[in-house]
Protein backbone atom coordinates (compact mmCIF):
# COMPACT_ATOMS: atom_id res chain seq x y z
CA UNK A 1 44.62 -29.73 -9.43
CA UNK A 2 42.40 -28.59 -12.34
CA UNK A 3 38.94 -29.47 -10.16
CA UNK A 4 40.64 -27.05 -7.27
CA UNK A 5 41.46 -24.56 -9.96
CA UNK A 6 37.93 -24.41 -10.70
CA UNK A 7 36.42 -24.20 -7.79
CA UNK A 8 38.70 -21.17 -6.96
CA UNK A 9 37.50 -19.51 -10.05
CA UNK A 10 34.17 -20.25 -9.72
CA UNK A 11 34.35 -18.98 -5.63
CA UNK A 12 35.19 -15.59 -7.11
CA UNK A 13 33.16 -14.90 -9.71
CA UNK A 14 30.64 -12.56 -8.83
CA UNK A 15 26.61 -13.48 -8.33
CA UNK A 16 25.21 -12.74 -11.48
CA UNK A 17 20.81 -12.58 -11.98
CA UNK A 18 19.90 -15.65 -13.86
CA UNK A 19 17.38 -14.07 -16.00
CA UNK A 20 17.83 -10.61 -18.14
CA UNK A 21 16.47 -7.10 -17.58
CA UNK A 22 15.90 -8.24 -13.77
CA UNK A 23 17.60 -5.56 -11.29
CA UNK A 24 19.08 -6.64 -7.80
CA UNK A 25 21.11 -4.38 -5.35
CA UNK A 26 24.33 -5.61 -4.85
CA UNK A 27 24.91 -5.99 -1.34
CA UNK A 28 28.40 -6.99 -0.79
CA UNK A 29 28.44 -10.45 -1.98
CA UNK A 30 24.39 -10.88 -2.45
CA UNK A 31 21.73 -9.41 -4.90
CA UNK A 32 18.91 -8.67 -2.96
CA UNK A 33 15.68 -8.58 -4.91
CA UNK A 34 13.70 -5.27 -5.58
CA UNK A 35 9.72 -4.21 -5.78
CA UNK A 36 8.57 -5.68 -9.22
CA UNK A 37 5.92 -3.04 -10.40
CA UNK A 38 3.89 -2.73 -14.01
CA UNK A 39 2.89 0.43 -14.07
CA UNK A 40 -0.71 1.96 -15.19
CA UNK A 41 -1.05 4.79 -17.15
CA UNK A 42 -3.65 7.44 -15.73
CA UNK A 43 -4.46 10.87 -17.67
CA UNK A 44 -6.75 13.84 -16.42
CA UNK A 45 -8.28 16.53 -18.85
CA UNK A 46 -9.88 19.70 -17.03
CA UNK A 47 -12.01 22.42 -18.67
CA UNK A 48 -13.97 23.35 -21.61
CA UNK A 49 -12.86 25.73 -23.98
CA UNK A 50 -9.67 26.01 -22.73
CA UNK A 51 -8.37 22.12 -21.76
CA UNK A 52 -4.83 20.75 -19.33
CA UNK A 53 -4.80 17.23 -20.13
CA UNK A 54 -2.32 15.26 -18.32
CA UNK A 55 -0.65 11.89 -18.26
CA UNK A 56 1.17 10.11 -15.62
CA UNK A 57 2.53 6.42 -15.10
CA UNK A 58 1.19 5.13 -11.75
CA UNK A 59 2.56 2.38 -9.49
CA UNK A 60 0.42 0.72 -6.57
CA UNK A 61 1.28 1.82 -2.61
CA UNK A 62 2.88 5.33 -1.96
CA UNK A 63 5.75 3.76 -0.43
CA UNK A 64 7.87 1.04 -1.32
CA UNK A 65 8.39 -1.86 0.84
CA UNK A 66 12.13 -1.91 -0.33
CA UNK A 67 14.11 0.33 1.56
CA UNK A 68 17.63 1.80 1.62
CA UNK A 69 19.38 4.35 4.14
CA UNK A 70 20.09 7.59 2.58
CA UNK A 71 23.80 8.72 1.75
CA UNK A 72 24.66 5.22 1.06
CA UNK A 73 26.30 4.33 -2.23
CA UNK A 74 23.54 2.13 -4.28
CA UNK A 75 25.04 -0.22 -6.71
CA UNK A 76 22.36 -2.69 -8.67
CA UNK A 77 23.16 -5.20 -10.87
CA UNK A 78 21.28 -6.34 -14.59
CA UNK A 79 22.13 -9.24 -17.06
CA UNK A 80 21.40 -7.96 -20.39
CA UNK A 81 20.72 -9.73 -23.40
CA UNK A 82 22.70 -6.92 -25.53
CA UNK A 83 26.17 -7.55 -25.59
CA UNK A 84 27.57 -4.90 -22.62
CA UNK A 85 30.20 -3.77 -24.76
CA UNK A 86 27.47 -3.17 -28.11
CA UNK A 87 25.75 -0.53 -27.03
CA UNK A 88 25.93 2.45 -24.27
CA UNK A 89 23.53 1.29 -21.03
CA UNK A 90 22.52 4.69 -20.61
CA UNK A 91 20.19 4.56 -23.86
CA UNK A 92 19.04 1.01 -22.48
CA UNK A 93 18.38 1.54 -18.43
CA UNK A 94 17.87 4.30 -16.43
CA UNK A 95 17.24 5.74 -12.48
CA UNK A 96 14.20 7.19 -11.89
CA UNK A 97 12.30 9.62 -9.16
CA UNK A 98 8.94 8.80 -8.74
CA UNK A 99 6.56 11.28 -7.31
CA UNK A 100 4.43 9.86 -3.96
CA UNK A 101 0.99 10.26 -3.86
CA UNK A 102 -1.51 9.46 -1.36
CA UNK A 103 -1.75 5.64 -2.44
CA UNK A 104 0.70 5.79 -5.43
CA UNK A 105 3.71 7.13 -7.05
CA UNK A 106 3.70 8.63 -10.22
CA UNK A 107 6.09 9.26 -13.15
CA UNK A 108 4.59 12.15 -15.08
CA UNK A 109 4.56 11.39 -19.12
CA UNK A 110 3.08 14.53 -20.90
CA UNK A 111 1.22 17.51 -20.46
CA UNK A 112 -0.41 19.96 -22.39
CA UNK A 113 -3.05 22.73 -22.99
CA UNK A 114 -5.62 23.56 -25.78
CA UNK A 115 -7.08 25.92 -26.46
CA UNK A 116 -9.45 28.00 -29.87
CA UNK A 117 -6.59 29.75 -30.12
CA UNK A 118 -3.64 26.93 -30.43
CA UNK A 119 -2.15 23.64 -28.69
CA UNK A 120 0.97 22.99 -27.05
CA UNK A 121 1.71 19.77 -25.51
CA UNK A 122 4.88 18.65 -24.00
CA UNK A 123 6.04 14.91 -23.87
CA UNK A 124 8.39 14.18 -20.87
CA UNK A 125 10.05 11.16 -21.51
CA UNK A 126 13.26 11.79 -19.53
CA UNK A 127 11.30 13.52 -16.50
CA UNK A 128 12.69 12.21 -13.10
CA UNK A 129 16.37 10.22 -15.07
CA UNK A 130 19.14 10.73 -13.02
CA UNK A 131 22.55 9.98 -13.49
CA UNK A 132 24.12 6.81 -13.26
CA UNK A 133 27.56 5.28 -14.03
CA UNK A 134 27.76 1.61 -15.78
CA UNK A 135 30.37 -1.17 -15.67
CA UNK A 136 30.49 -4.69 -16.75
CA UNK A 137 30.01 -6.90 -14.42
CA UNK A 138 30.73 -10.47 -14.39
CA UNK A 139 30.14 -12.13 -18.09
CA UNK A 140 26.96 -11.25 -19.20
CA UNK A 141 25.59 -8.45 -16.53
CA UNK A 142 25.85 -4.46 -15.86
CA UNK A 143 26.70 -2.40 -12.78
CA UNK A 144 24.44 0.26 -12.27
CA UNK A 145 25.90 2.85 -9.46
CA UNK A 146 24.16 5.63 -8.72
CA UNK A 147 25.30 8.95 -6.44
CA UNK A 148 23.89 9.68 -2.83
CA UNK A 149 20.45 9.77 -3.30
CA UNK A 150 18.25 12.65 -1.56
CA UNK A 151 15.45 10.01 0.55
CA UNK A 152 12.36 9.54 -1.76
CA UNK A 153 10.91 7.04 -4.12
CA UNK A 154 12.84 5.32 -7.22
CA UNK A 155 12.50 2.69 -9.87
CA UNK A 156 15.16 1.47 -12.25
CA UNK A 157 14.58 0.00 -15.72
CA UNK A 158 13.70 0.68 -19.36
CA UNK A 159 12.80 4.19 -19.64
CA UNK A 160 9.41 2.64 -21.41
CA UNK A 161 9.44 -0.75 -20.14
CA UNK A 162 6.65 -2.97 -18.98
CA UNK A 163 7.83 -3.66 -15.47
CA UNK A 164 10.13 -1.34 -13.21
CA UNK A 165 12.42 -1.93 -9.96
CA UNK A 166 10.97 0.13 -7.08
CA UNK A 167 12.56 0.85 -3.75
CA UNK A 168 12.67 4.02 -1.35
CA UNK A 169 15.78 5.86 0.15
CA UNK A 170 14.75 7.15 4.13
C-alpha cells in the first residue's frame, strides 16, 4: 500500500528544473528548454564637443530559434535557490523585450549627452520589464505567467544576470 501511495504522489507532482535560475516553458505536463544567451555589452559615443554615448546589451542572431504563437498564455517555470516564500520574485526575475537588429537584439542600458555646458546621463535598468505574475510551484520552483504578448523578441532572467532565456512570440 505505502509503495502505491508513493508512486501516486510522486505521478502528480509537477516537473520541476533540476538545477536553479534555469527557465523552461511549461507546456502542459513538460518544460521545454529555452535559448541560453550571455549577453555582450556594446556602447557608441558620437561627436566632439557635444557627445551621445550609448550602451546596449547585445545577444547573437536577430531572431530566436525558440518560438511561441502569439495570444497564447506563456507560463515558465524556475527553481530558485531563495526560499519562494523569502523574498518577492519580482525583485529577483523579470520579462523582458528585446529590440531586433539586423544580426542581434538589444536591451538598451544607458544613455546620455555631454556637453561644455553640462552632462545628463540616464541609466535604464528597467527598460523593456513587463509584467508578470508569480506562484510557487512544486517544492522548490516559481511560476512565471506572463499576459498575451504583442509578437517580438523576449528573454527572462535576472534583470543583471550573466545568462538570459530568449525566445520570440510570431
Amino acid at each position: 500500500m505505502t509503495v502505491l501511495a508513493l508512486a501516486c504522489v510522486a505521478q502528480t507532482a509537477p516537473p520541476e528544473p533540476e538545477m536553479a535560475d534555469i527557465f523552461y516553458r511549461l507546456d502542459g505536463s513538460n518544460l521545454v528548454p529555452l535559448e541560453r544567451q550571455a549577453p555582450s555589452t556594446r556602447s557608441n559615443a558620437h561627436g566632439f564637443f557635444v557627445m551621445n554615448i550609448s550602451a546596449v546589451s547585445e545577444f547573437a542572431g536577430a531572431r530566436s530559434p525558440v518560438r511561441f504563437k502569439s495570444g497564447e498564455r506563456l507560463d515558465f517555470v524556475v527553481r530558485t535557490v531563495v526560499p519562494v516564500f523569502a523574498v518577492d520574485p519580482n525583485t529577483i526575475y523579470c520579462l523582458r523585450k528585446l529590440y531586433p537588429k539586423k544580426k542581434t537584439r538589444e536591451l538598451p542600458i544607458m544613455s546620455g549627452h555631454f556637453s561644455p555646458l553640462g552632462t545628463s546621463t540616464t541609466s535604464t535598468p528597467a527598460e523593456g520589464i513587463l509584467p508578470v505574475e508569480f506562484s510557487r510551484y512544486g517544492s522548490s520552483s516559481l511560476k512565471m505567467t506572463t499576459g498575451d504578448l504583442a509578437p517580438g523578441e523576449y528573454a527572462v532572467g535576472h534583470p543583471h544576470g550573466s545568462a538570459a532565456f530568449c525566445f520570440g512570440v510570431d
